[in-house]
Each structure stands twice: as structure tokens, then as C-alpha cells.
PDB file of N, CA and C in Angstrom:
ATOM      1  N   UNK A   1      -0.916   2.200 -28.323  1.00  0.00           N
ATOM      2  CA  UNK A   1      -0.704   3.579 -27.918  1.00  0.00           C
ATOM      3  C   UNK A   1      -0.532   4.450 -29.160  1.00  0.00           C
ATOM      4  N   UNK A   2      -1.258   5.731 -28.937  1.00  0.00           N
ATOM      5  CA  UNK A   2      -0.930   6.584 -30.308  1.00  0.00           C
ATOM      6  C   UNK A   2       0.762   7.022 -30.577  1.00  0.00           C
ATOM      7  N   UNK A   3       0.536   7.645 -31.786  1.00  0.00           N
ATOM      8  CA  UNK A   3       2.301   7.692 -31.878  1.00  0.00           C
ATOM      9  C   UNK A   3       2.807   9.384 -31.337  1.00  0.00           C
ATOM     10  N   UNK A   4       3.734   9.332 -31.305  1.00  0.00           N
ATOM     11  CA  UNK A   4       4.728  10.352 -29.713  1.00  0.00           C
ATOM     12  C   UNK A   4       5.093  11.356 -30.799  1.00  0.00           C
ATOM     13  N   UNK A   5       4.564  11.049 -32.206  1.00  0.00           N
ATOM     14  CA  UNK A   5       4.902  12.380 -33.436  1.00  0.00           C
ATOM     15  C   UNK A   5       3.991  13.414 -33.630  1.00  0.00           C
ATOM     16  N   UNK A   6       2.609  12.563 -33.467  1.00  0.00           N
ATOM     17  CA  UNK A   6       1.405  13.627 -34.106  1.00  0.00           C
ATOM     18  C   UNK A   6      -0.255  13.038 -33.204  1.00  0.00           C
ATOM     19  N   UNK A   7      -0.443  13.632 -32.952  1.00  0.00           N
ATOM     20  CA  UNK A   7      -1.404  13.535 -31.705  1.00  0.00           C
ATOM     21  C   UNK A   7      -2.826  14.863 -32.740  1.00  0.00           C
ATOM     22  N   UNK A   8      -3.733  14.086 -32.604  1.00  0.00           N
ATOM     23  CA  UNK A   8      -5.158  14.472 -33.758  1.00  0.00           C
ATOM     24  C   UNK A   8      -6.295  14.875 -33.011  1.00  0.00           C
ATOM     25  N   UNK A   9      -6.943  15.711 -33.076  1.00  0.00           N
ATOM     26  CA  UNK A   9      -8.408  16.261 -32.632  1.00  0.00           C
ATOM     27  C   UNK A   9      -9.048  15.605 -33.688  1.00  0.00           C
ATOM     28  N   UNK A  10     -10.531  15.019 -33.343  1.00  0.00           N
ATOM     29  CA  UNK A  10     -11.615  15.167 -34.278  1.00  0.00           C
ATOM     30  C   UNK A  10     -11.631  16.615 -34.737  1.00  0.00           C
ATOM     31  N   UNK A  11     -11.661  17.676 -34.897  1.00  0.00           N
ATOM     32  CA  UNK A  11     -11.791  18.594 -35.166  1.00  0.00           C
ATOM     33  C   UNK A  11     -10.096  18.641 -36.542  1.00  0.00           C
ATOM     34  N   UNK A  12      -9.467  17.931 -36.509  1.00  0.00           N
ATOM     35  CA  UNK A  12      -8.617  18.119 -37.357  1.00  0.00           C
ATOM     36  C   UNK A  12      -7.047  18.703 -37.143  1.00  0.00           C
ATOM     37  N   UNK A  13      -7.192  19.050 -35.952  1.00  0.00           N
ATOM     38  CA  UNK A  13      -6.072  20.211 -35.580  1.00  0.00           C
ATOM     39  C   UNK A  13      -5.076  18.859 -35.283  1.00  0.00           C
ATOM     40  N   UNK A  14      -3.734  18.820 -35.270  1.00  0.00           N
ATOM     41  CA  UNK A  14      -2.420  18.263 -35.163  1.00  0.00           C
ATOM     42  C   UNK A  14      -2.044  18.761 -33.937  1.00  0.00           C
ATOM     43  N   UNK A  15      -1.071  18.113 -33.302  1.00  0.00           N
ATOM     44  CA  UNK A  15      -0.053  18.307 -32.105  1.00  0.00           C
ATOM     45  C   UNK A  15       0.840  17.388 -32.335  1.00  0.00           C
ATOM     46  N   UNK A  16       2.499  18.036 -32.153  1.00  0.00           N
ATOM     47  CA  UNK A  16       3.278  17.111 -32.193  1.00  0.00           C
ATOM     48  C   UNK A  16       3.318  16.989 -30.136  1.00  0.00           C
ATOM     49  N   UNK A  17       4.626  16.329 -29.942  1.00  0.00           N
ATOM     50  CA  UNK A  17       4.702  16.095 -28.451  1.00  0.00           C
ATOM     51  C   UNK A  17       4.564  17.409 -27.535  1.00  0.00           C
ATOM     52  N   UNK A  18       5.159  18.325 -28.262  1.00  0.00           N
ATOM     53  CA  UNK A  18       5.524  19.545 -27.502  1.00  0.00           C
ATOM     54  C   UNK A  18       4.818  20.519 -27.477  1.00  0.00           C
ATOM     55  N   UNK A  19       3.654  20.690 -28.263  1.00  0.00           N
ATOM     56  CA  UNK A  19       2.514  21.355 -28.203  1.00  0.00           C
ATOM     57  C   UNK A  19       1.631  19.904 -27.655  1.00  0.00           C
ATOM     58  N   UNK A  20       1.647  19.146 -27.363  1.00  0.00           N
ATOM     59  CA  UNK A  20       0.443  18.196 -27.092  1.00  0.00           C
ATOM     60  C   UNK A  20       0.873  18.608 -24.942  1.00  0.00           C
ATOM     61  N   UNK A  21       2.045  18.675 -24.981  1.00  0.00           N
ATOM     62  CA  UNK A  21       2.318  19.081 -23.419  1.00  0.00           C
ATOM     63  C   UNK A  21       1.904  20.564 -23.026  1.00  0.00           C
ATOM     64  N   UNK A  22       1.741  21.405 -24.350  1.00  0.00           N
ATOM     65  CA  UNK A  22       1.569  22.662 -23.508  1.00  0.00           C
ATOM     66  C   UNK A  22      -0.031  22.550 -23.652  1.00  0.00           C
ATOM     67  N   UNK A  23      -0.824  22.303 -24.140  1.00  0.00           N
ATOM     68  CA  UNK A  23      -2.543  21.868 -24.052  1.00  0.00           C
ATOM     69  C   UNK A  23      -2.858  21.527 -22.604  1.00  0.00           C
ATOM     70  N   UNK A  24      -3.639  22.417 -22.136  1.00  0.00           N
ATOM     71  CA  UNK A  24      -4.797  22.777 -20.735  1.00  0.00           C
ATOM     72  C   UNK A  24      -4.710  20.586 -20.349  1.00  0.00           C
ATOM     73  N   UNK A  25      -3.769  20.351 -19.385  1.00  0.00           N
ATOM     74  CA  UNK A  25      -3.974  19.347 -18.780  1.00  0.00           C
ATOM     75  C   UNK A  25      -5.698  19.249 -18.223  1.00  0.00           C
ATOM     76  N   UNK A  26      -6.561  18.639 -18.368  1.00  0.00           N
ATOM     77  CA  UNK A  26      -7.861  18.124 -17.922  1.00  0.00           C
ATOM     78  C   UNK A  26      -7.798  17.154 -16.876  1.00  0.00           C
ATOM     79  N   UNK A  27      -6.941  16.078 -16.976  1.00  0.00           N
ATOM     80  CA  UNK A  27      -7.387  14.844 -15.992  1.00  0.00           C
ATOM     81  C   UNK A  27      -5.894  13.998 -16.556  1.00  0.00           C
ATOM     82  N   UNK A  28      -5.505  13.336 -15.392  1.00  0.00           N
ATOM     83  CA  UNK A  28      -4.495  12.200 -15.888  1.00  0.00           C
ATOM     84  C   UNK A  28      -5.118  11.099 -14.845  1.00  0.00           C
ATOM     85  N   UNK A  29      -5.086   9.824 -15.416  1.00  0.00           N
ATOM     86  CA  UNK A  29      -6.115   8.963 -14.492  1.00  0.00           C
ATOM     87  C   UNK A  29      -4.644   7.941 -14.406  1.00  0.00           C
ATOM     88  N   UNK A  30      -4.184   6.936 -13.514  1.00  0.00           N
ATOM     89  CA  UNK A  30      -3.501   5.656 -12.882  1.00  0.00           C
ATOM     90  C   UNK A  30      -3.906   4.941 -13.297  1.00  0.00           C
ATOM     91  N   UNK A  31      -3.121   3.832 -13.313  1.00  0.00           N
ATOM     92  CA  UNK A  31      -3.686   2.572 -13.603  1.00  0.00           C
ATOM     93  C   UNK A  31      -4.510   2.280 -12.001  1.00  0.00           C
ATOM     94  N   UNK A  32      -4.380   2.454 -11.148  1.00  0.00           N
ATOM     95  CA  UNK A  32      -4.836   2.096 -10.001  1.00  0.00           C
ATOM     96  C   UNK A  32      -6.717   3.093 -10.538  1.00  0.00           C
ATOM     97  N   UNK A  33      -6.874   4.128 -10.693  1.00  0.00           N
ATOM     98  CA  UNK A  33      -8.122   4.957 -11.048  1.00  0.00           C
ATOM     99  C   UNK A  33      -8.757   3.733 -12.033  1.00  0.00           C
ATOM    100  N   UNK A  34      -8.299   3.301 -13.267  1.00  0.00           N
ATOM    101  CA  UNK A  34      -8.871   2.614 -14.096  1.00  0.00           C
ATOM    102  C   UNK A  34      -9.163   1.524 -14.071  1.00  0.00           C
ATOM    103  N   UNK A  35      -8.489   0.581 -12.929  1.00  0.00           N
ATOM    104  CA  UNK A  35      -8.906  -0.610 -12.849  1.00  0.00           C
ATOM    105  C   UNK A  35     -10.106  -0.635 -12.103  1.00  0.00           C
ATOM    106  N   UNK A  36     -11.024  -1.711 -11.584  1.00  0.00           N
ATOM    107  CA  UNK A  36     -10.615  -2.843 -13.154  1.00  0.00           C
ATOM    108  C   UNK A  36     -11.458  -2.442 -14.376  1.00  0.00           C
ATOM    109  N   UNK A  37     -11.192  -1.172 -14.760  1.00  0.00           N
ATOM    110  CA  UNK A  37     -12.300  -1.104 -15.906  1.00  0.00           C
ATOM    111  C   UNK A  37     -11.444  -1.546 -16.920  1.00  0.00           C
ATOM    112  N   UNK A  38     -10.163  -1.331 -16.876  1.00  0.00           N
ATOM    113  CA  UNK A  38      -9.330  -1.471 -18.254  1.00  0.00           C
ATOM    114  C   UNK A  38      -8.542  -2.425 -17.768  1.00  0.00           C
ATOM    115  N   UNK A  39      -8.293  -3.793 -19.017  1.00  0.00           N
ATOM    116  CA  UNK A  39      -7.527  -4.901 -18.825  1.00  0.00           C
ATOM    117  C   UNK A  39      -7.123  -5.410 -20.255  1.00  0.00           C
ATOM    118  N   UNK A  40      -6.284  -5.880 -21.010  1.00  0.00           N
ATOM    119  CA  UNK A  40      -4.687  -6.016 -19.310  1.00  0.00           C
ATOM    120  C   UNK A  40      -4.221  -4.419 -19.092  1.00  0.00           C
ATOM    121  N   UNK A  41      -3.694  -4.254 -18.062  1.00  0.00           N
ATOM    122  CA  UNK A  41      -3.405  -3.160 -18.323  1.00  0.00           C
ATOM    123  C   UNK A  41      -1.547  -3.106 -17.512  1.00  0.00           C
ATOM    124  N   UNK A  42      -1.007  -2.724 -18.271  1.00  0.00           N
ATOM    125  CA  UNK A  42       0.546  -2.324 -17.686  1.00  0.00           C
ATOM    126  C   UNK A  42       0.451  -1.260 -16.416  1.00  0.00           C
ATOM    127  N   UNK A  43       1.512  -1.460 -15.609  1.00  0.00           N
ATOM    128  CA  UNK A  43       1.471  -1.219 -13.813  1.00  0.00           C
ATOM    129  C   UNK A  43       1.583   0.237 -14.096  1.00  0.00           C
ATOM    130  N   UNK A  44       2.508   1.148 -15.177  1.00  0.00           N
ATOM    131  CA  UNK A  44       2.543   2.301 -15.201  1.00  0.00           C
ATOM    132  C   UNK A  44       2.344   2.774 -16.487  1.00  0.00           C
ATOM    133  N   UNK A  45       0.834   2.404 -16.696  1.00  0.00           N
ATOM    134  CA  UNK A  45      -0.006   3.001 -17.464  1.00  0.00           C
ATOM    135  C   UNK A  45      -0.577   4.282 -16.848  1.00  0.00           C
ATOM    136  N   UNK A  46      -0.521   5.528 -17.727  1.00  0.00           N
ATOM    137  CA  UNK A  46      -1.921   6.689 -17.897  1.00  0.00           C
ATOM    138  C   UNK A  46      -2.437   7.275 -18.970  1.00  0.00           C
ATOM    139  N   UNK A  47      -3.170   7.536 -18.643  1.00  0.00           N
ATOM    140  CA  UNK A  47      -4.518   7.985 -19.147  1.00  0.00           C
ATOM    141  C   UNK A  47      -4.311   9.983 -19.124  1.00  0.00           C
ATOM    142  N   UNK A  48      -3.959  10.871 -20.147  1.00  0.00           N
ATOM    143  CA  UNK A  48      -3.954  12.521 -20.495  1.00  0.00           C
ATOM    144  C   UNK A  48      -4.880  12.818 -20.864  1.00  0.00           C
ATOM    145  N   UNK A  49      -5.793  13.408 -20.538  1.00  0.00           N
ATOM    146  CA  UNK A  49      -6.739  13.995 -21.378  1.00  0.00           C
ATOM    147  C   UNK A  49      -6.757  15.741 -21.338  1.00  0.00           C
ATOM    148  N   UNK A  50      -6.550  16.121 -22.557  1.00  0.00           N
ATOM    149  CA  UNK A  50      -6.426  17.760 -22.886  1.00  0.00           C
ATOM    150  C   UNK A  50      -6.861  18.228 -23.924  1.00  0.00           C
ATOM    151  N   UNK A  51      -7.294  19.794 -23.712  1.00  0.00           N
ATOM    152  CA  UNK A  51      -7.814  20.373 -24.222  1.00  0.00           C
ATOM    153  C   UNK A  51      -7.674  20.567 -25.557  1.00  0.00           C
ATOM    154  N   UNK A  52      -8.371  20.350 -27.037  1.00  0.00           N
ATOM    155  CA  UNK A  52      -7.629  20.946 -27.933  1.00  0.00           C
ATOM    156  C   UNK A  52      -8.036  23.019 -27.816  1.00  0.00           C
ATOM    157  N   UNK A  53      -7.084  23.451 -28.714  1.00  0.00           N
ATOM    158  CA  UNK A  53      -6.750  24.855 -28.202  1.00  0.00           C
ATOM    159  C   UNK A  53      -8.190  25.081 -29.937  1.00  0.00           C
ATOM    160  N   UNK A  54      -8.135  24.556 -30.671  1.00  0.00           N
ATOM    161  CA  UNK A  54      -9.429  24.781 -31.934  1.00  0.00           C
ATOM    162  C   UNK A  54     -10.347  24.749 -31.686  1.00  0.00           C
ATOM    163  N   UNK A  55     -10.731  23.814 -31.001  1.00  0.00           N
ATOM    164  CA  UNK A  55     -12.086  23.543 -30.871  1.00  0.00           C
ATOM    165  C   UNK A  55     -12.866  22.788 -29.581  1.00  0.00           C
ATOM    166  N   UNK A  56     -12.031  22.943 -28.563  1.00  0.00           N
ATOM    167  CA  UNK A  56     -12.276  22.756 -27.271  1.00  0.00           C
ATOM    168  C   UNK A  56     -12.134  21.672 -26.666  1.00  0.00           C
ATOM    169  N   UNK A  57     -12.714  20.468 -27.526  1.00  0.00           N
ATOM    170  CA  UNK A  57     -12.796  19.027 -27.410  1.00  0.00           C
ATOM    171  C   UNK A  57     -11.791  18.637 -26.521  1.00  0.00           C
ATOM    172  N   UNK A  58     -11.988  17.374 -25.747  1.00  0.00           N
ATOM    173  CA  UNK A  58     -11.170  16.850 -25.482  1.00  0.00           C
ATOM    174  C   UNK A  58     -10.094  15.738 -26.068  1.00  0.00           C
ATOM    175  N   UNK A  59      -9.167  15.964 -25.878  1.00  0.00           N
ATOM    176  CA  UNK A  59      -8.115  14.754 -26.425  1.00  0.00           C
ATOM    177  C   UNK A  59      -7.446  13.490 -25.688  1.00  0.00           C
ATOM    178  N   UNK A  60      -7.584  12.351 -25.662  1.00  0.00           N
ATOM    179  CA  UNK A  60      -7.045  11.285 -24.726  1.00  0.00           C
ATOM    180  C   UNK A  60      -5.579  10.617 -25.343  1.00  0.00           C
ATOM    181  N   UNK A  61      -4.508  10.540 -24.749  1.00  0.00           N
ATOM    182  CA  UNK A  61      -3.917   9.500 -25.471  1.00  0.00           C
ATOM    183  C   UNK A  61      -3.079   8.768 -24.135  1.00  0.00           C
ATOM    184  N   UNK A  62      -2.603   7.825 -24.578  1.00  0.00           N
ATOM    185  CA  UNK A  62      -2.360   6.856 -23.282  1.00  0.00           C
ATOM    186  C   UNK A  62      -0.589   7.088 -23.626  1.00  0.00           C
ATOM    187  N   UNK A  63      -0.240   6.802 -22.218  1.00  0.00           N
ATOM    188  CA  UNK A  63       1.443   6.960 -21.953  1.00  0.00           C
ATOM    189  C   UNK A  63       1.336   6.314 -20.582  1.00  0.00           C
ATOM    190  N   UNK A  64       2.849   6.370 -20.537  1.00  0.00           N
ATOM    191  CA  UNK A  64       3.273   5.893 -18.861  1.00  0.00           C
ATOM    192  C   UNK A  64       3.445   6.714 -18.252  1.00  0.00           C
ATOM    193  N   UNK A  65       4.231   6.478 -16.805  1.00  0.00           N
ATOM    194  CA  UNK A  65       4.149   7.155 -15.651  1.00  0.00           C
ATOM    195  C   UNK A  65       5.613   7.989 -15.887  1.00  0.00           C
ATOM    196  N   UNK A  66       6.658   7.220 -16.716  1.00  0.00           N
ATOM    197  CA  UNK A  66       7.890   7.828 -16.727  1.00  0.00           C
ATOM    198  C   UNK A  66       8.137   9.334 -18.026  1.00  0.00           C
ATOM    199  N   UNK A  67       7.496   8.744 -18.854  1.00  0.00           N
ATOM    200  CA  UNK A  67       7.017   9.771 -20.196  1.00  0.00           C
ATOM    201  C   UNK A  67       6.545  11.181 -19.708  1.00  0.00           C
ATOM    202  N   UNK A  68       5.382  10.562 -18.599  1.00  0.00           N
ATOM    203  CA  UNK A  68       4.431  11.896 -18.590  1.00  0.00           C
ATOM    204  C   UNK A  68       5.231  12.405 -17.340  1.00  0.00           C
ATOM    205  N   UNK A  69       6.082  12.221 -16.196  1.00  0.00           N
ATOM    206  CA  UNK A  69       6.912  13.090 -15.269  1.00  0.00           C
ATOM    207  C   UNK A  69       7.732  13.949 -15.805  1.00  0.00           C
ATOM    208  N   UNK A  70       8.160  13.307 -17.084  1.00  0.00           N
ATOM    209  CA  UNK A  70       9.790  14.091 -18.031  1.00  0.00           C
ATOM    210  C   UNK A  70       8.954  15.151 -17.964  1.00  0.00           C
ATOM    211  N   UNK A  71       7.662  15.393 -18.724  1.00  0.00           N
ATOM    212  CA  UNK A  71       7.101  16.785 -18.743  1.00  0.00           C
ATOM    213  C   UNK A  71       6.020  17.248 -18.155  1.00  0.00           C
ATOM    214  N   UNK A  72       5.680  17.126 -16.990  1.00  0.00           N
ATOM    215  CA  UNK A  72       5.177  17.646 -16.190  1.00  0.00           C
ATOM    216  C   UNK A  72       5.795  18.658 -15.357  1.00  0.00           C
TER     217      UNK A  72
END
């Protein structure tokens, strides 16, 4: 899993946690959505994918189910 300090665009741009939460939510996928494409996979695994605010791209980084409720 990437680290919960600094979250990276190809494009170069940085996010720590708290700007990586305010970035245009796109998609959060379940472990139930991903199987069985992804293995092994932990029961409360997801999948964020958001917008960077530079350069549009999308950004993925993986967390759990309890992480991503705190800030939702």
C-alpha cells in the first residue's frame, strides 16, 4: 500500500492525506467489485481513485474500509 504521507501524480503534483481526501472522488471499488481479479486480497480492502486537481489524471491508491469511512 502507498504511504498515508504523500500520495504522487505522474504529472508530479504531491498530496498529503488531507488534500488527497479533498480530490474529486472518481470511483471506490470493494473487495467484493474486484474479485476475483485481485488476489490475495484482504476482506476490507479498497480501491480510491481521484482526480489530480494539475493535471486531471487519475490517481489510485489502495486503503481499507475503516480508513476511507473516517473521511468520507
Amino acid at each position: 500500500m502507498c504511504s498515508e504521507s504523500q500520495l504522487a501524480c505522474a504529472c508530479g503534483r504531491h498530496y498529503d492525506l488531507a488534500r488527497w481526501n479533498a480530490l474529486p472522488l472518481c470511483a471506490r471499488f470493494t473487495t467484493g467489485a474486484l474479485c476475483p481479479r485481485v488476489t490475495p486480497r484482504p476482506a476490507d480492502l479498497l480501491v480510491e481513485i481521484r482526480v489530480c486537481t494539475n493535471c486531471e489524471r487519475q490517481i489510485t491508491r489502495l486503503t481499507d474500509s475503516a480508513r476511507a469511512s473516517e473521511r468520507s
